[in-house]
Protein backbone atom coordinates (compact mmCIF):
# COMPACT_ATOMS: atom_id res chain seq x y z
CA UNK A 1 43.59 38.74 22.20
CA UNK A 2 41.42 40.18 24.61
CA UNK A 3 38.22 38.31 25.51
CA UNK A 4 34.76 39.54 27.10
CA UNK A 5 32.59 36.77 28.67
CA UNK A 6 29.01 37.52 28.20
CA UNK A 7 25.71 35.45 29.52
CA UNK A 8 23.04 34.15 27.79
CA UNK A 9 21.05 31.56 27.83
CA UNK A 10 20.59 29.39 25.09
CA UNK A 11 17.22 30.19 24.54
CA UNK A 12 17.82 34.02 24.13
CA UNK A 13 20.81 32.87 22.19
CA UNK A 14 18.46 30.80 19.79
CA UNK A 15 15.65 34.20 19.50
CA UNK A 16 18.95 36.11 18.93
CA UNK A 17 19.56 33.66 15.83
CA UNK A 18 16.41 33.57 14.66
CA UNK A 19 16.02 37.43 14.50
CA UNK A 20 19.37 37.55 12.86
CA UNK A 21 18.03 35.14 10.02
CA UNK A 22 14.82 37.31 9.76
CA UNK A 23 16.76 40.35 9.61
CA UNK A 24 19.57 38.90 6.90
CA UNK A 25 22.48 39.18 9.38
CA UNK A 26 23.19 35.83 10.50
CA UNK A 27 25.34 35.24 7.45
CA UNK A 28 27.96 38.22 8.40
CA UNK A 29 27.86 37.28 11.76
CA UNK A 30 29.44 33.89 11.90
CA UNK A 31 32.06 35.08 9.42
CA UNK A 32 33.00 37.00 12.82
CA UNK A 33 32.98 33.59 14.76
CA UNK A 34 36.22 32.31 15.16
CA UNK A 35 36.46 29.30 17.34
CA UNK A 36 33.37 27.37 18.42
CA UNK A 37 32.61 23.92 20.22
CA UNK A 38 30.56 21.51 18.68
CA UNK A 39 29.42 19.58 22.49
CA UNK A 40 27.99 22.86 24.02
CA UNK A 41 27.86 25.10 21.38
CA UNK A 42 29.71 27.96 22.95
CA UNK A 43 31.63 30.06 20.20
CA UNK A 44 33.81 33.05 20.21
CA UNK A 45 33.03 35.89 17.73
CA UNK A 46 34.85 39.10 16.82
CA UNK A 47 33.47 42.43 19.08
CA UNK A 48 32.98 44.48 16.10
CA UNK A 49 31.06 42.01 14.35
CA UNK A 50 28.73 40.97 17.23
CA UNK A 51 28.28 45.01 18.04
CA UNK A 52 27.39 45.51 14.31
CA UNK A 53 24.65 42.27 14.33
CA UNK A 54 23.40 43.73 17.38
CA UNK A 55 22.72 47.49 15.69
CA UNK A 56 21.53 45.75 13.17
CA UNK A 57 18.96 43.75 15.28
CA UNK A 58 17.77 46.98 17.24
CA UNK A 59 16.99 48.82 14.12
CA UNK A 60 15.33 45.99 12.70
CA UNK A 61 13.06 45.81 15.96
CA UNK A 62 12.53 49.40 15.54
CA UNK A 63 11.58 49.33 12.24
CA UNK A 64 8.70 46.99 13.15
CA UNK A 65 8.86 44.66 9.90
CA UNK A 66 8.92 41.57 12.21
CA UNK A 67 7.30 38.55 11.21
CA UNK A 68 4.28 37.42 14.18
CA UNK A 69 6.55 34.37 15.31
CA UNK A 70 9.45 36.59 16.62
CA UNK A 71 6.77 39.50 18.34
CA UNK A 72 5.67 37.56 21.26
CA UNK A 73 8.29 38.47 23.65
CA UNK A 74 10.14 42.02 21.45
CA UNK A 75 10.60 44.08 24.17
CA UNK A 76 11.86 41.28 26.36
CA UNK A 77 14.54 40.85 23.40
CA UNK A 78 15.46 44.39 22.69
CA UNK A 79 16.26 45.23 26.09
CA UNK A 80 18.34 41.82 26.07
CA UNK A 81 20.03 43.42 22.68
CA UNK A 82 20.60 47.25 23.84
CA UNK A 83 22.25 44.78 27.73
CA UNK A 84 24.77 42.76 25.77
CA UNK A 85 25.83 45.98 23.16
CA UNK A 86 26.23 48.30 26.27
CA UNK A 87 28.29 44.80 27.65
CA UNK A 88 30.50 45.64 24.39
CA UNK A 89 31.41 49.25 24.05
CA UNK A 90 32.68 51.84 26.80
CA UNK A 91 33.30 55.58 26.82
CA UNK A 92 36.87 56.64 27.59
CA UNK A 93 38.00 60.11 28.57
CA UNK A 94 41.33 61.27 26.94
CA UNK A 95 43.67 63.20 27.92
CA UNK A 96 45.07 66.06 26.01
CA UNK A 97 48.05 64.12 25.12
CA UNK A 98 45.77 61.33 24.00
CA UNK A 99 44.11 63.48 22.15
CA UNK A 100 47.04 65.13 20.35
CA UNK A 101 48.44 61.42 19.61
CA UNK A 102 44.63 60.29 18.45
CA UNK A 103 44.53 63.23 15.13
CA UNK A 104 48.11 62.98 14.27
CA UNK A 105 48.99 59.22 14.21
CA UNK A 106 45.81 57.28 15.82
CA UNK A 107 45.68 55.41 19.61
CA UNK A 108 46.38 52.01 19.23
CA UNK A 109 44.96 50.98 22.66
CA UNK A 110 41.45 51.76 21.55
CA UNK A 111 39.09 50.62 19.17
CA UNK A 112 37.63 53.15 18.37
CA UNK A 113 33.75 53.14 17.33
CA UNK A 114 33.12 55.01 13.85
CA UNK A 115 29.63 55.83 12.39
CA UNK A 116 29.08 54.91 8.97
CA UNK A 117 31.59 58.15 7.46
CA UNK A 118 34.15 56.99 9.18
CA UNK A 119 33.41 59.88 11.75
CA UNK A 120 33.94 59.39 15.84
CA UNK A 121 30.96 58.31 17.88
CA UNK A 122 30.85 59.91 20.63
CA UNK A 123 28.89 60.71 24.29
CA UNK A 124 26.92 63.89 24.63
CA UNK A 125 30.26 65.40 26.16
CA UNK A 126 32.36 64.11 23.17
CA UNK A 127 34.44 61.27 24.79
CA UNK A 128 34.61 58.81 22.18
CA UNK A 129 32.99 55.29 22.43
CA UNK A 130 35.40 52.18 22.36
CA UNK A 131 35.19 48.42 21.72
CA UNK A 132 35.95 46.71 25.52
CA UNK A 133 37.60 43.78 23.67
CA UNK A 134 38.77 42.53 20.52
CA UNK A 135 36.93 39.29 20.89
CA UNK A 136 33.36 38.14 23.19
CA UNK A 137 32.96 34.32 24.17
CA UNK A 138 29.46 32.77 25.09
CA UNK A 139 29.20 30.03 27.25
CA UNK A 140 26.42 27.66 27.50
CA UNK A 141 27.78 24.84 29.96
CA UNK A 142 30.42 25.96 32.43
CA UNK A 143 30.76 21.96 32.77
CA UNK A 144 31.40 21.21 29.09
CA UNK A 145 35.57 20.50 28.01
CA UNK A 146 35.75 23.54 25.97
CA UNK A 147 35.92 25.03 29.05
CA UNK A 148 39.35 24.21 29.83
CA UNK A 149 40.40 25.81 26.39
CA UNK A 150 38.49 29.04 26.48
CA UNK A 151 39.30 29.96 30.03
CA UNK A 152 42.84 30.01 28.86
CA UNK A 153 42.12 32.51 26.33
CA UNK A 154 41.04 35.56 28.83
């Protein structure tokens, strides 16, 4: 397993929630949560399924069908939404060879980010966009036991 380590405070954490539930996302996101500690409340969720809540939560923002209660601070949150999915997803260059071994039997070192018909994404240069790590962990209280448990996961 590989494991990213993002901030955020529990307060964003909570507006992240409460979007989620607004936007009807929070459901399919903790189906991507797969360990979590009941003192601090740091969890560890799948990268695919906290990049997809996050898309999710942008569009929703930019749709504008937010209820009054979640407006007060939106552009404060977005930009806290667009920092933690750029935290998630890279661009790599390949090689030729990489590229040979990608269309005839796939790259297992990558996961590789597909839009919605199961095409590449790529950058405006065509290097493909990649998940940085199977799995993210959030932290609330460096001081809390878990601690000892999640630091031997990374």
């Amino acid at each position: 397993m590989s494991l990213l380590s993002i901030e955020l405070t529990k307060d964003e954490f909570n507006k992240i929630i409460q979007l989620a539930k607004a936007a009807g996302v929070y459901d399919q996101f903790r189906k991507g949560v797969t360990l979590s500690c009941n003192n601090c409340g740091a969890f560890v969720v799948k990268a695919s399924a906290l990049l997809t809540m996050l898309e999710h939560l942008m569009n929703f923002i930019d749709s504008n069908d937010i209820s009054r209660s979640l407006t007060d601070d939106q552009q404060d949150l977005y930009d806290i939404l667009c920092q933690k999915r750029e935290m998630v997803v890279k661009t790599v260059i390949l090689t030729d060879d990489e590229w040979s071994q990608y269309f005839s039997h796939g790259l297992s070192d990558y996961q590789f980010l597909c839009d919605d018909k199961g095409e590449l994404i790529t950058d405006t240069e065509g290097n493909p966009r990649v998940l940085v790590s199977t799995d993210v962990v959030f932290e609330f209280d460096k001081q809390c036991e878990c601690r000892n448990i999640l630091s031997r996961l990374t």
